[in-house]
PDB file of N, CA and C in Angstrom:
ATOM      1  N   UNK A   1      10.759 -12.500  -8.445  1.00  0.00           N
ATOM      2  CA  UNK A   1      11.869 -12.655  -9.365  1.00  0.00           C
ATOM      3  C   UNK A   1      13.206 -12.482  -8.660  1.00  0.00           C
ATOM      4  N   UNK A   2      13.411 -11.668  -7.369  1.00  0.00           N
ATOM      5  CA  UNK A   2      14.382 -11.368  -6.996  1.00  0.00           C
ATOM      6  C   UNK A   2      14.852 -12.472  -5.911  1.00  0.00           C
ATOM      7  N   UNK A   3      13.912 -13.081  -5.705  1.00  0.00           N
ATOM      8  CA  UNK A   3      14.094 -14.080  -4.209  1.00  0.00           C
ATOM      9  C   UNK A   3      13.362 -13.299  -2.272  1.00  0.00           C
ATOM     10  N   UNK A   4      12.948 -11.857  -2.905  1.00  0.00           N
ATOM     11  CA  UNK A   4      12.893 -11.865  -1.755  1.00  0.00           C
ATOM     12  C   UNK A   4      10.877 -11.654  -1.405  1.00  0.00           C
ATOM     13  N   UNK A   5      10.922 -11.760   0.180  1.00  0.00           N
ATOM     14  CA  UNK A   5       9.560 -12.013  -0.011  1.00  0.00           C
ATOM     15  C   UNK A   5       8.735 -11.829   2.112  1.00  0.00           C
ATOM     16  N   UNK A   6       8.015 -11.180   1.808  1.00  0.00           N
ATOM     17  CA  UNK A   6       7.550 -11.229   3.318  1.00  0.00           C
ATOM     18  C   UNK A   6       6.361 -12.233   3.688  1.00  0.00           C
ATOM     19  N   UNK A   7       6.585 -12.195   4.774  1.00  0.00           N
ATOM     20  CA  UNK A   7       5.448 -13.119   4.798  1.00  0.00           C
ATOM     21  C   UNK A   7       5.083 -13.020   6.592  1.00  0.00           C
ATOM     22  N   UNK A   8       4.399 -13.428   7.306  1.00  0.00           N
ATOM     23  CA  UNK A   8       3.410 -13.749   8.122  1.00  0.00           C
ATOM     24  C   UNK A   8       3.949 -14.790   9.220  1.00  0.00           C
ATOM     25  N   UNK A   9       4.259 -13.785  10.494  1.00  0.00           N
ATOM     26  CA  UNK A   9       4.606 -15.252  11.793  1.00  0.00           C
ATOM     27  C   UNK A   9       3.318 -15.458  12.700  1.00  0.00           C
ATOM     28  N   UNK A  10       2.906 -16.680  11.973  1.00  0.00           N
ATOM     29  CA  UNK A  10       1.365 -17.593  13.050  1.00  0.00           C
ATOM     30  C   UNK A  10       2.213 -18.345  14.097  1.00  0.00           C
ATOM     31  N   UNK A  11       3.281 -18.219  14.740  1.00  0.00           N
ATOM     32  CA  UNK A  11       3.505 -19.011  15.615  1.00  0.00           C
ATOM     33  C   UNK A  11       3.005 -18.476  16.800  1.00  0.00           C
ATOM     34  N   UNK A  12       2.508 -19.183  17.932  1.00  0.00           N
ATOM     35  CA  UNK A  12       1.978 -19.104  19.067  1.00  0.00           C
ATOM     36  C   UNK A  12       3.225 -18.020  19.485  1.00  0.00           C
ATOM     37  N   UNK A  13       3.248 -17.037  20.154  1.00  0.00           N
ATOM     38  CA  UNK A  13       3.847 -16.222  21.414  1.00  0.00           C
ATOM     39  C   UNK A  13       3.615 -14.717  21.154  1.00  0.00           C
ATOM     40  N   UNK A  14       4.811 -14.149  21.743  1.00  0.00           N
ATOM     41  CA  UNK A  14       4.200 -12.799  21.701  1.00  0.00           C
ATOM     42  C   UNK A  14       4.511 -11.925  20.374  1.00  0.00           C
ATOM     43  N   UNK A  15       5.396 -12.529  19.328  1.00  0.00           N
ATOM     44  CA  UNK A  15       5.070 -11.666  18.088  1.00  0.00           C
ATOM     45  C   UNK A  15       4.083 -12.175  17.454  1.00  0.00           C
ATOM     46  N   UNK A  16       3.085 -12.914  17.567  1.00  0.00           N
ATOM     47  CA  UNK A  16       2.378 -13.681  16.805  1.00  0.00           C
ATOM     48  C   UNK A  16       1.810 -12.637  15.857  1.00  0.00           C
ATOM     49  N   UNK A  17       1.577 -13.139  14.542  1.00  0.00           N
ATOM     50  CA  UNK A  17       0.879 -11.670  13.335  1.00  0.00           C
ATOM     51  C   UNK A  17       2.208 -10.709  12.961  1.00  0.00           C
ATOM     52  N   UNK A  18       3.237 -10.579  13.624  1.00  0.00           N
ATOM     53  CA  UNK A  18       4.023 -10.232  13.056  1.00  0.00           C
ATOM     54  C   UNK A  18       4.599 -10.174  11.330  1.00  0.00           C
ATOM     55  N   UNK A  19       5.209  -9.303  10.821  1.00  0.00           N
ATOM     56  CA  UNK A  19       5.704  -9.225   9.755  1.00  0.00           C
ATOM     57  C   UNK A  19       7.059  -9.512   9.036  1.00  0.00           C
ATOM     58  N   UNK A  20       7.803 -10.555   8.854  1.00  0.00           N
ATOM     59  CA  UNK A  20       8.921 -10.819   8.650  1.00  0.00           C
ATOM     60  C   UNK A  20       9.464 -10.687   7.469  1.00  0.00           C
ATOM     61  N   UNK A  21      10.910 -10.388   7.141  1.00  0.00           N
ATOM     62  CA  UNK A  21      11.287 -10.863   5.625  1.00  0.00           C
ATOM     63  C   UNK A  21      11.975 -11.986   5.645  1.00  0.00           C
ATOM     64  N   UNK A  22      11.839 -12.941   4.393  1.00  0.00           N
ATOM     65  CA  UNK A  22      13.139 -13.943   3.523  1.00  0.00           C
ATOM     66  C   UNK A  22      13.530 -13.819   2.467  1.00  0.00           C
ATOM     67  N   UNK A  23      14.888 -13.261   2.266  1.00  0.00           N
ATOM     68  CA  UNK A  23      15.833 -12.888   1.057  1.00  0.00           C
ATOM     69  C   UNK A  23      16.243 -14.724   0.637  1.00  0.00           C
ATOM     70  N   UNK A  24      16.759 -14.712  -0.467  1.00  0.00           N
ATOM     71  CA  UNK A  24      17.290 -15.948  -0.914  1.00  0.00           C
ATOM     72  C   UNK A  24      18.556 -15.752  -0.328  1.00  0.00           C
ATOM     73  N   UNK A  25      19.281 -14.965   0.456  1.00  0.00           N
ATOM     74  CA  UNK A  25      20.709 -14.954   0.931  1.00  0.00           C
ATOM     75  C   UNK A  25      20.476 -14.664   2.345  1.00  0.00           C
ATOM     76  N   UNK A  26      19.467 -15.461   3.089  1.00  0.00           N
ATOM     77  CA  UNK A  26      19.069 -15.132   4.576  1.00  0.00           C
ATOM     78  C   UNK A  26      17.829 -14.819   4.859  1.00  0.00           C
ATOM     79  N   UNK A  27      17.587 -15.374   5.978  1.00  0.00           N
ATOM     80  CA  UNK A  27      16.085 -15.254   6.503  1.00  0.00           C
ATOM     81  C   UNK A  27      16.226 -14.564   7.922  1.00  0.00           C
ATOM     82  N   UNK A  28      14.961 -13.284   7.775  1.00  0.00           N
ATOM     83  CA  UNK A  28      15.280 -12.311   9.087  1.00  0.00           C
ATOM     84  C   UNK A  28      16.420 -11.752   9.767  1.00  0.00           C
ATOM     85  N   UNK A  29      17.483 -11.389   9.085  1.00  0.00           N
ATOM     86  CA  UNK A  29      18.362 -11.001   9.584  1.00  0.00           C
ATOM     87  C   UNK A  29      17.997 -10.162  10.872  1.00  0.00           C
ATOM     88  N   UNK A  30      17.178  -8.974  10.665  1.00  0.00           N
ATOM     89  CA  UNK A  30      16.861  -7.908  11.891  1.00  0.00           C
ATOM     90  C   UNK A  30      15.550  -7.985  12.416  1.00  0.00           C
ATOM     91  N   UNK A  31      14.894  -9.079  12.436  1.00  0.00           N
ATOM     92  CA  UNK A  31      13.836  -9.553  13.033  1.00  0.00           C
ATOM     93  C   UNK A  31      12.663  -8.973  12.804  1.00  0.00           C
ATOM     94  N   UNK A  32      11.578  -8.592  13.420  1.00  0.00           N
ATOM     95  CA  UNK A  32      10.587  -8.225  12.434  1.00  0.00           C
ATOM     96  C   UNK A  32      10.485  -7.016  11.660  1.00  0.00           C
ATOM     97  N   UNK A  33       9.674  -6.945  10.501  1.00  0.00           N
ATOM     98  CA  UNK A  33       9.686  -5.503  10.211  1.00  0.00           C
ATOM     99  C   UNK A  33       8.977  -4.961  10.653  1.00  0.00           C
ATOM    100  N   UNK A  34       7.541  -5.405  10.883  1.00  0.00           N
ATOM    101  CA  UNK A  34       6.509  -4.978  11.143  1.00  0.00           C
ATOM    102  C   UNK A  34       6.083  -5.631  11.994  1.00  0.00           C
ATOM    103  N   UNK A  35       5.020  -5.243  13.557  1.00  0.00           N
ATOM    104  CA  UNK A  35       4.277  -6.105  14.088  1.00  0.00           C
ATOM    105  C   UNK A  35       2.873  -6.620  13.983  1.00  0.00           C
ATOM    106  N   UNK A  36       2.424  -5.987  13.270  1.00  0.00           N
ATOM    107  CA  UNK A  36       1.056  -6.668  12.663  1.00  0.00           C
ATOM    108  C   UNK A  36       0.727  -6.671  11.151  1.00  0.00           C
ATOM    109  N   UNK A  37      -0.113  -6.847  10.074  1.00  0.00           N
ATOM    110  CA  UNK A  37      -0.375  -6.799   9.161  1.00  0.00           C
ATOM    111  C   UNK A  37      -0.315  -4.913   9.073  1.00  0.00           C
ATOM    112  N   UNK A  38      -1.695  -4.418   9.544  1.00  0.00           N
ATOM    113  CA  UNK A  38      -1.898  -3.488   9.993  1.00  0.00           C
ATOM    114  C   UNK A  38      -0.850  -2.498   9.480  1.00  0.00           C
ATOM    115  N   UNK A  39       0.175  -2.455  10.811  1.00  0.00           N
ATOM    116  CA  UNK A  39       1.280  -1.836  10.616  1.00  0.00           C
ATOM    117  C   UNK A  39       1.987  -1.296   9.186  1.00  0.00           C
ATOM    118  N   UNK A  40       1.760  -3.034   8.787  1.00  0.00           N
ATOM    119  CA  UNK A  40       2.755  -2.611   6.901  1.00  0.00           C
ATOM    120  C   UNK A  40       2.060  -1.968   6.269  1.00  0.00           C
ATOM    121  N   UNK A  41       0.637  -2.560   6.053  1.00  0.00           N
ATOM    122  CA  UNK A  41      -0.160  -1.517   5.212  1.00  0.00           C
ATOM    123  C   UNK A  41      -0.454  -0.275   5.540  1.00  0.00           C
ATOM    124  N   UNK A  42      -0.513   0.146   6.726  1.00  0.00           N
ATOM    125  CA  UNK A  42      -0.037   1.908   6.962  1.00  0.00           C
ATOM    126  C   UNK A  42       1.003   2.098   6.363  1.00  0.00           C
ATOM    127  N   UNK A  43       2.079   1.450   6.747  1.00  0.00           N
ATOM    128  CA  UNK A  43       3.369   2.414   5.847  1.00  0.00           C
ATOM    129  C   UNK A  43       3.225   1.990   4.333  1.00  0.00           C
ATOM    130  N   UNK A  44       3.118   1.264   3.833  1.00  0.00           N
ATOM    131  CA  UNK A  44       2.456   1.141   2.563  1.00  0.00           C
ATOM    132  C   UNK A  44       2.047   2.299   2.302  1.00  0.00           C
ATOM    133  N   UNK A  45       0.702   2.254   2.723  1.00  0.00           N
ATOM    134  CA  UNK A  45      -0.468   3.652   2.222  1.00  0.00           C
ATOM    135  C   UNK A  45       0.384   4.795   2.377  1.00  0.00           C
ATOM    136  N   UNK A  46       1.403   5.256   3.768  1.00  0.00           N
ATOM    137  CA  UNK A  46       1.859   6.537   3.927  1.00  0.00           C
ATOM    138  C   UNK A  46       3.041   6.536   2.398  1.00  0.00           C
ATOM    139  N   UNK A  47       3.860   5.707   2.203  1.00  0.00           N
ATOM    140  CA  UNK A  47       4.931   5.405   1.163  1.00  0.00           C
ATOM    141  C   UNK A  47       4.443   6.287  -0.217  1.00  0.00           C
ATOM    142  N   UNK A  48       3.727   5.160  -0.426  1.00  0.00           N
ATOM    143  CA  UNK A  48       2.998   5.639  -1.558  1.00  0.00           C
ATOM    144  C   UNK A  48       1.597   7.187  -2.120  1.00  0.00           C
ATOM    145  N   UNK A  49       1.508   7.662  -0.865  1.00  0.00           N
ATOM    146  CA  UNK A  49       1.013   8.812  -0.761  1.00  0.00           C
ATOM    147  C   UNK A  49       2.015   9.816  -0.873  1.00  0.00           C
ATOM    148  N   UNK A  50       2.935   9.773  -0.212  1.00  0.00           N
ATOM    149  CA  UNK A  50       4.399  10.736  -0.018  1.00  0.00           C
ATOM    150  C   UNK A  50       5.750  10.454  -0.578  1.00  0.00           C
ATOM    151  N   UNK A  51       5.615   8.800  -1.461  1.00  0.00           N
ATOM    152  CA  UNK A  51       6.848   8.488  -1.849  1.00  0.00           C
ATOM    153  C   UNK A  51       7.885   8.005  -0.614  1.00  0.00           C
ATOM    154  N   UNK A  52       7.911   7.991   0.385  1.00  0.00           N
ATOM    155  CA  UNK A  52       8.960   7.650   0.745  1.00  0.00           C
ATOM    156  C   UNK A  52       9.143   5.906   0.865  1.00  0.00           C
ATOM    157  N   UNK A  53      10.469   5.494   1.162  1.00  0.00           N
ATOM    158  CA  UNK A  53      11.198   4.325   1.252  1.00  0.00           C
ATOM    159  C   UNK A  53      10.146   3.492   2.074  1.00  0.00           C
ATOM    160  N   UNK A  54      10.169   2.385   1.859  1.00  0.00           N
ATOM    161  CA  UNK A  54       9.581   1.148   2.269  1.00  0.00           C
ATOM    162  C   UNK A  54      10.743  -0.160   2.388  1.00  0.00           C
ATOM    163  N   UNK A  55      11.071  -0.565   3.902  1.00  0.00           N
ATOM    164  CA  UNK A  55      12.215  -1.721   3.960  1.00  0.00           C
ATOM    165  C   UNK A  55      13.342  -1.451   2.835  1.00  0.00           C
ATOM    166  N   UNK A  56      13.936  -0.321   2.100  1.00  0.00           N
ATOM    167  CA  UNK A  56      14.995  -0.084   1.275  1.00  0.00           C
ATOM    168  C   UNK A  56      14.310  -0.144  -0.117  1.00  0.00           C
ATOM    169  N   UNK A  57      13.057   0.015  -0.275  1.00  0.00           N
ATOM    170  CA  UNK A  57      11.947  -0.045  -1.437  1.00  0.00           C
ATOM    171  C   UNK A  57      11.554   1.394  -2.097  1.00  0.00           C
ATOM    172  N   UNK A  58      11.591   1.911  -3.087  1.00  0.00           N
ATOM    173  CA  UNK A  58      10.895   3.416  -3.633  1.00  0.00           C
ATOM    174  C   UNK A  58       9.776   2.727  -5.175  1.00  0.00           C
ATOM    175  N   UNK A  59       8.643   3.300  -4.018  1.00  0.00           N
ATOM    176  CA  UNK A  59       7.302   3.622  -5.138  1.00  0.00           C
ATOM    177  C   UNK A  59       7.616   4.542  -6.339  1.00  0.00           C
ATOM    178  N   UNK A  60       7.529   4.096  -7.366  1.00  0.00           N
ATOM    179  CA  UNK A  60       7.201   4.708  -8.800  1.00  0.00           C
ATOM    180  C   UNK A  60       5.963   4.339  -9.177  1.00  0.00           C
ATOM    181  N   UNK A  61       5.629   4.695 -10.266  1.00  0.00           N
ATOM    182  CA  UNK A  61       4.574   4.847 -11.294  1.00  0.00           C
ATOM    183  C   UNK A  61       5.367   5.121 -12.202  1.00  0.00           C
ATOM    184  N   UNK A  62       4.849   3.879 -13.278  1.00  0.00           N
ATOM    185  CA  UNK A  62       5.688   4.010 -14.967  1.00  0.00           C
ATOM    186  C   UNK A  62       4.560   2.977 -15.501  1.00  0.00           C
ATOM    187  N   UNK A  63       4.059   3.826 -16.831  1.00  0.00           N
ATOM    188  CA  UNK A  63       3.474   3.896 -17.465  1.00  0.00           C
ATOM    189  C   UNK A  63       1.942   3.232 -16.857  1.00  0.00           C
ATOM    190  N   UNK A  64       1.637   3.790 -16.036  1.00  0.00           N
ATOM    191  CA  UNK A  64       0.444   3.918 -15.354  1.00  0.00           C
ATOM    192  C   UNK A  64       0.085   2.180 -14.374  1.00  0.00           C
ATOM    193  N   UNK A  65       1.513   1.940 -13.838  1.00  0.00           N
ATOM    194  CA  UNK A  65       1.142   1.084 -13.418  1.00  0.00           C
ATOM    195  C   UNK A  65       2.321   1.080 -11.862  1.00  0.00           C
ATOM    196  N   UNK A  66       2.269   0.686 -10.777  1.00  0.00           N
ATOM    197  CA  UNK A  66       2.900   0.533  -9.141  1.00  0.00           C
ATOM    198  C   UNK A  66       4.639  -0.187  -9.894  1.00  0.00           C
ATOM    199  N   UNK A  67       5.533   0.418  -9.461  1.00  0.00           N
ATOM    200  CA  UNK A  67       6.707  -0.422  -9.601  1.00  0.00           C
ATOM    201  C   UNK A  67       7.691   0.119  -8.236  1.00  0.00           C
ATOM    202  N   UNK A  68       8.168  -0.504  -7.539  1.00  0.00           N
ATOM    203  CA  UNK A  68       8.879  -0.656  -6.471  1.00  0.00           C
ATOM    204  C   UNK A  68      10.757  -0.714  -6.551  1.00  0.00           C
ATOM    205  N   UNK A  69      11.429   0.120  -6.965  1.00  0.00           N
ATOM    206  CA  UNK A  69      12.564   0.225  -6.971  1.00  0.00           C
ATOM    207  C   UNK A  69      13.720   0.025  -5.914  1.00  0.00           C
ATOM    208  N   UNK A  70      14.587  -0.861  -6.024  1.00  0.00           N
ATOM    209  CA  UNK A  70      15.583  -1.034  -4.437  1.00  0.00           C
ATOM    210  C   UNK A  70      16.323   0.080  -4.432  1.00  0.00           C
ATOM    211  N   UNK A  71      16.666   0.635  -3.338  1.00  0.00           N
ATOM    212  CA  UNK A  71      17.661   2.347  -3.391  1.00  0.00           C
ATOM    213  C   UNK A  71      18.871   1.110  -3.240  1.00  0.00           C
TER     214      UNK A  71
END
């Protein structure tokens, strides 16, 4: 809904599997976020175990369901 969205670099070299973002007002500004899948879903799992920030993101729970707030 917001425009923004990560997604997956398959290009041949050395970030290949990498983790990137595209906002509707720019693509990758600070280059990857993450270098493998891997990677995100650890901080994922740690985020949401401990609450903390994800790429400028905060885990809630409201009314028994995952919601992701921008700080």
């Amino acid at each position: 809904m917001d425009g923004y969205f990560y997604f997956g670099d398959l290009r041949p070299g050395p970030r290949n599997g990498c983790i990137r973002s595209y906002h509707q007002d720019g693509a990758d500004p600070d280059g990857p976020l993450w270098a493998t899948v891997t990677d995100m879903l650890s901080e994922l799992g740690d985020s949401l175990r401990d609450g903390s920030t994800v790429d400028g993101w905060d885990p809630h729970v409201v009314d028994g369901s995952l919601e992701w707030e921008p700080i």
